[in-house]
PDB file of N, CA and C in Angstrom:
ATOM      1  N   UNK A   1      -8.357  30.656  -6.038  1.00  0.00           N
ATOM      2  CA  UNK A   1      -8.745  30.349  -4.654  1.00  0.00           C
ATOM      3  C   UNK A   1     -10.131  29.682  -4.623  1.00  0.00           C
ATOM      4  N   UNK A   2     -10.833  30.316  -5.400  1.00  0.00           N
ATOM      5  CA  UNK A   2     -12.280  29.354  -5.743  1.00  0.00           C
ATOM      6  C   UNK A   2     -12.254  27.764  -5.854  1.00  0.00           C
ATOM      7  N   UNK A   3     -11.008  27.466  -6.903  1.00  0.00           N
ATOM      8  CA  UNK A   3     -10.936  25.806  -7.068  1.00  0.00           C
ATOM      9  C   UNK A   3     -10.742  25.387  -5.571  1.00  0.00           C
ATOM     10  N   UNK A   4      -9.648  26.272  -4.814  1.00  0.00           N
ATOM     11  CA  UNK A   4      -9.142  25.477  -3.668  1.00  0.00           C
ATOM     12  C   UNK A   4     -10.123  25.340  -2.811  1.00  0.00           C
ATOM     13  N   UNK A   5     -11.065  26.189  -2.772  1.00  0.00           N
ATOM     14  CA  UNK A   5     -12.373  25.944  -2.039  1.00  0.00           C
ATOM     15  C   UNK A   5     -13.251  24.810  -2.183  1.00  0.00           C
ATOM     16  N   UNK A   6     -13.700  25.247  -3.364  1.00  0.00           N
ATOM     17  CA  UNK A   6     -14.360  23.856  -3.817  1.00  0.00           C
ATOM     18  C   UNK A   6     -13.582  22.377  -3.561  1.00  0.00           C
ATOM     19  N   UNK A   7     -12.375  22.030  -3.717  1.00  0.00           N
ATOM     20  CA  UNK A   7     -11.583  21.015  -3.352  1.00  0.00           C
ATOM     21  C   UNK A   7     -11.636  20.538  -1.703  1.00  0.00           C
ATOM     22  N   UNK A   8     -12.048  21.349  -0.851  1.00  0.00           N
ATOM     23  CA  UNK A   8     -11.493  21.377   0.223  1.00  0.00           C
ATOM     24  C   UNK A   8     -12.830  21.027   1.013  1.00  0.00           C
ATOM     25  N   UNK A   9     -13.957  21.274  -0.385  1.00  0.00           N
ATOM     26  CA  UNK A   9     -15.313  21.225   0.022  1.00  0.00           C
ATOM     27  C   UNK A   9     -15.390  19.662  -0.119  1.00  0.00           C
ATOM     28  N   UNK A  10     -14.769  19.000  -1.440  1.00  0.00           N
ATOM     29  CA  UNK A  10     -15.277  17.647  -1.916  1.00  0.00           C
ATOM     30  C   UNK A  10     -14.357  16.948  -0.573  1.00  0.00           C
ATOM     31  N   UNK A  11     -13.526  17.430  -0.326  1.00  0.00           N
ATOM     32  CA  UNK A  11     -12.507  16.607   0.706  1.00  0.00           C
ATOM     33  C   UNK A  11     -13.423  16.146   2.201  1.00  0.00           C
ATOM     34  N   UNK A  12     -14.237  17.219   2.283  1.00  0.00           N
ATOM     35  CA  UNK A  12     -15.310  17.166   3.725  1.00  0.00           C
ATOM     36  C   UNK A  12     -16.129  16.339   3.168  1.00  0.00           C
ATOM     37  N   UNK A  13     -16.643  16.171   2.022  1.00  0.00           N
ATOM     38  CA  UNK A  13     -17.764  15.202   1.649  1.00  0.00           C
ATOM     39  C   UNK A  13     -17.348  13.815   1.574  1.00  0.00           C
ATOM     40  N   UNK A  14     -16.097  13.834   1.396  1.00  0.00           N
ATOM     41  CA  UNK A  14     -15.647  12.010   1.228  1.00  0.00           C
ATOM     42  C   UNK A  14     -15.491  11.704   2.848  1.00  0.00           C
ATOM     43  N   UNK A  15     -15.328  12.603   3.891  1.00  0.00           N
ATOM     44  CA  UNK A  15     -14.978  12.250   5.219  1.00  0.00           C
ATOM     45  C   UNK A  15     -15.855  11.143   5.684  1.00  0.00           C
ATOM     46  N   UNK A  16     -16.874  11.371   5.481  1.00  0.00           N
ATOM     47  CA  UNK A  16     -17.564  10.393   6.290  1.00  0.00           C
ATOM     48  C   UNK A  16     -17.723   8.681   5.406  1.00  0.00           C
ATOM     49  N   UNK A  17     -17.388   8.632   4.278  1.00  0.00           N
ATOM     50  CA  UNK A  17     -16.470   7.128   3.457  1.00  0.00           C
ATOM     51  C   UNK A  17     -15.214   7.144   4.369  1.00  0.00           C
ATOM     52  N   UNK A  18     -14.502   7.687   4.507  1.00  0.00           N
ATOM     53  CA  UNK A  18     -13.159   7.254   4.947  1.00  0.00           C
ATOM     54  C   UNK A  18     -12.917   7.136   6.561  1.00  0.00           C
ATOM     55  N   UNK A  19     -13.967   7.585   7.165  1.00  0.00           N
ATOM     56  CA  UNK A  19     -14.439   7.155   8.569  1.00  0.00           C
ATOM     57  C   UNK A  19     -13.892   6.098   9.621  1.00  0.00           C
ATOM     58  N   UNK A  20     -14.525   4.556   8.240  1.00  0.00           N
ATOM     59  CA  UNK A  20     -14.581   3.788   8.918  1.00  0.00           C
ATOM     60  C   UNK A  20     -12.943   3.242   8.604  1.00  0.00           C
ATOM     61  N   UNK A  21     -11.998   3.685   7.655  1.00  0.00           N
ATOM     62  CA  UNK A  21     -10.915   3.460   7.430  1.00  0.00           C
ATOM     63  C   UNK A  21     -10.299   3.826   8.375  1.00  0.00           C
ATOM     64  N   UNK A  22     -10.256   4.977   8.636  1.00  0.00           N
ATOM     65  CA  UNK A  22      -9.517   5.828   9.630  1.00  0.00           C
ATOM     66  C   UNK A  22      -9.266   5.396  10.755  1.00  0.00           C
ATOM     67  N   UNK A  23     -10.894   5.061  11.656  1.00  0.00           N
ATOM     68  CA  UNK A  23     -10.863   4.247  12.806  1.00  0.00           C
ATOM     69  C   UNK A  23      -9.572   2.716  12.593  1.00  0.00           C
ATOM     70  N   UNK A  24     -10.158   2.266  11.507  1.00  0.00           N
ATOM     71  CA  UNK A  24      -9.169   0.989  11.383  1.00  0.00           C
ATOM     72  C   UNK A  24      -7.684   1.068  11.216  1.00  0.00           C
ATOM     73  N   UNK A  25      -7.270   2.061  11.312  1.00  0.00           N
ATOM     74  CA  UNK A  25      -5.944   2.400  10.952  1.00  0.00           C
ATOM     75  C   UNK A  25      -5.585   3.375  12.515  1.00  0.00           C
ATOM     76  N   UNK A  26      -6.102   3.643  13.048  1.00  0.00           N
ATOM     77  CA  UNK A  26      -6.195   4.577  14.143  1.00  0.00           C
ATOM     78  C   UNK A  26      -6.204   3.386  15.249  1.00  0.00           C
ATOM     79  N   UNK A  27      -7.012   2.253  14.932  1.00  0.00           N
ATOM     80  CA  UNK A  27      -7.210   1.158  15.909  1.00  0.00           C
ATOM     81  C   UNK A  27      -5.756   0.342  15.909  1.00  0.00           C
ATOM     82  N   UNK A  28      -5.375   0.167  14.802  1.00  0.00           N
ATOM     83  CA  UNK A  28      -4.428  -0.749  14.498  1.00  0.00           C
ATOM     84  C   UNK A  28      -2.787  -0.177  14.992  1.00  0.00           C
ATOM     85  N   UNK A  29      -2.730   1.872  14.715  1.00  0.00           N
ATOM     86  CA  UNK A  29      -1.850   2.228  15.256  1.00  0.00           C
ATOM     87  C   UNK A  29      -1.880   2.083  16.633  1.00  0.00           C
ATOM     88  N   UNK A  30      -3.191   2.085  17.435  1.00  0.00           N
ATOM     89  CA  UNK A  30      -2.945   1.906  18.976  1.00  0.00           C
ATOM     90  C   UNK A  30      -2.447   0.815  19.001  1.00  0.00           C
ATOM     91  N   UNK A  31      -2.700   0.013  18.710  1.00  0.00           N
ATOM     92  CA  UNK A  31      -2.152  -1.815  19.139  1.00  0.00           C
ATOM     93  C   UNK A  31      -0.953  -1.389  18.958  1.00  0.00           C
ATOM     94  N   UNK A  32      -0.433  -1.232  17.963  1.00  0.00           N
ATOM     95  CA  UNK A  32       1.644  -1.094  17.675  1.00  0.00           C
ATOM     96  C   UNK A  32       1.941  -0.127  18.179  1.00  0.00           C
ATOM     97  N   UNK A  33       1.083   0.564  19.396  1.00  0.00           N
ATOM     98  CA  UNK A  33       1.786   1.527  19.847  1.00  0.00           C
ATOM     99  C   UNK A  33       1.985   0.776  21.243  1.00  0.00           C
ATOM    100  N   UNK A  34       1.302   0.324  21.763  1.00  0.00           N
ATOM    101  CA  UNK A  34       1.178  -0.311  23.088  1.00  0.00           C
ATOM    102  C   UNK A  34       2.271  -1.556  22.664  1.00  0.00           C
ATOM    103  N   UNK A  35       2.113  -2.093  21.774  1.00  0.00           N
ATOM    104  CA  UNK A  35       3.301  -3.220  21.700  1.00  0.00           C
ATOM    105  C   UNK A  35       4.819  -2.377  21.982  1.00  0.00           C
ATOM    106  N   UNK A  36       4.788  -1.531  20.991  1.00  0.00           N
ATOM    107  CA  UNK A  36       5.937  -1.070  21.140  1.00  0.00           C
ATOM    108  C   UNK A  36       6.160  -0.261  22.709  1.00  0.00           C
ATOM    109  N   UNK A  37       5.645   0.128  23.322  1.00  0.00           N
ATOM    110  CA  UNK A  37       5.583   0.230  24.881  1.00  0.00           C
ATOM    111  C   UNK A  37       5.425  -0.444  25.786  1.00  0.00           C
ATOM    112  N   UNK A  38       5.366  -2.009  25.303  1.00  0.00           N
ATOM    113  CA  UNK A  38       5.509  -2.635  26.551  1.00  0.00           C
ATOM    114  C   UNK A  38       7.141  -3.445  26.339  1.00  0.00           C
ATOM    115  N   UNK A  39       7.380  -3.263  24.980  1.00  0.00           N
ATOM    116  CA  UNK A  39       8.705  -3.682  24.421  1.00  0.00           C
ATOM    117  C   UNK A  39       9.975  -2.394  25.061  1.00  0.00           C
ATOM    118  N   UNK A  40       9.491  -1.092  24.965  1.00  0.00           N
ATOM    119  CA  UNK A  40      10.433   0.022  25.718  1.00  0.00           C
ATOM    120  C   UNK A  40       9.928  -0.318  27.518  1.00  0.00           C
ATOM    121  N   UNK A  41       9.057  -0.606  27.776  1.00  0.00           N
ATOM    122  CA  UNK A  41       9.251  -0.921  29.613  1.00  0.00           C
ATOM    123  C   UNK A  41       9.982  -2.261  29.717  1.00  0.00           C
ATOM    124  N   UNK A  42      10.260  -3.261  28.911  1.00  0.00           N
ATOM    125  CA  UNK A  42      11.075  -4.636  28.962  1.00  0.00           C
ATOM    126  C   UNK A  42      12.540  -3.958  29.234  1.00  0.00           C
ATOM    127  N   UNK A  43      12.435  -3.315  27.499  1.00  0.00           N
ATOM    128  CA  UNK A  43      14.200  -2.829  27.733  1.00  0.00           C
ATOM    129  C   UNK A  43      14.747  -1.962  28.734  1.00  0.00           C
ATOM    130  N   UNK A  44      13.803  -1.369  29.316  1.00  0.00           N
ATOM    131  CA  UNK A  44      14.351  -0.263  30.253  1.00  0.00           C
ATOM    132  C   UNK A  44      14.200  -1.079  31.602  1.00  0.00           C
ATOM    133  N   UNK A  45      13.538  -2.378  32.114  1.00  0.00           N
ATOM    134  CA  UNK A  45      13.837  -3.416  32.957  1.00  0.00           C
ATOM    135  C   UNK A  45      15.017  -4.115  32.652  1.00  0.00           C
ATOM    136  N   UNK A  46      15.739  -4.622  31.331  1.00  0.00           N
ATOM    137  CA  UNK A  46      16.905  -4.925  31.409  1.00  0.00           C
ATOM    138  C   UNK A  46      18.123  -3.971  31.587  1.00  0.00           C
ATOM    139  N   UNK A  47      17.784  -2.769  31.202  1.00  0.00           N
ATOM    140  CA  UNK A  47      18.374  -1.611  31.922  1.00  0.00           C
ATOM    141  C   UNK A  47      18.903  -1.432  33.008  1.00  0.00           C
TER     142      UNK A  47
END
């Protein structure tokens, strides 16, 4: 349980490197999420 600690410790220390990834991938899922929702309000107008 000690290793898993320590692991879980290095995992919080890389957080703030992977930050700015995250946002970019977090940014990029909003866009394809809104695409894909304005693509389900189309189909549910041809509905």
């Amino acid at each position: 349980r000690k290793e898993d600690a320590g692991r879980s410790e290095e995992k919080n220390f890389q957080l703030p490197v992977d930050i700015q990834h995250f946002q970019h991938f977090a940014f990029v899922h909003m866009m394809s999420l809104e695409q894909n929702t304005m693509r389900g309000m189309e189909l549910e107008c041809y509905l």
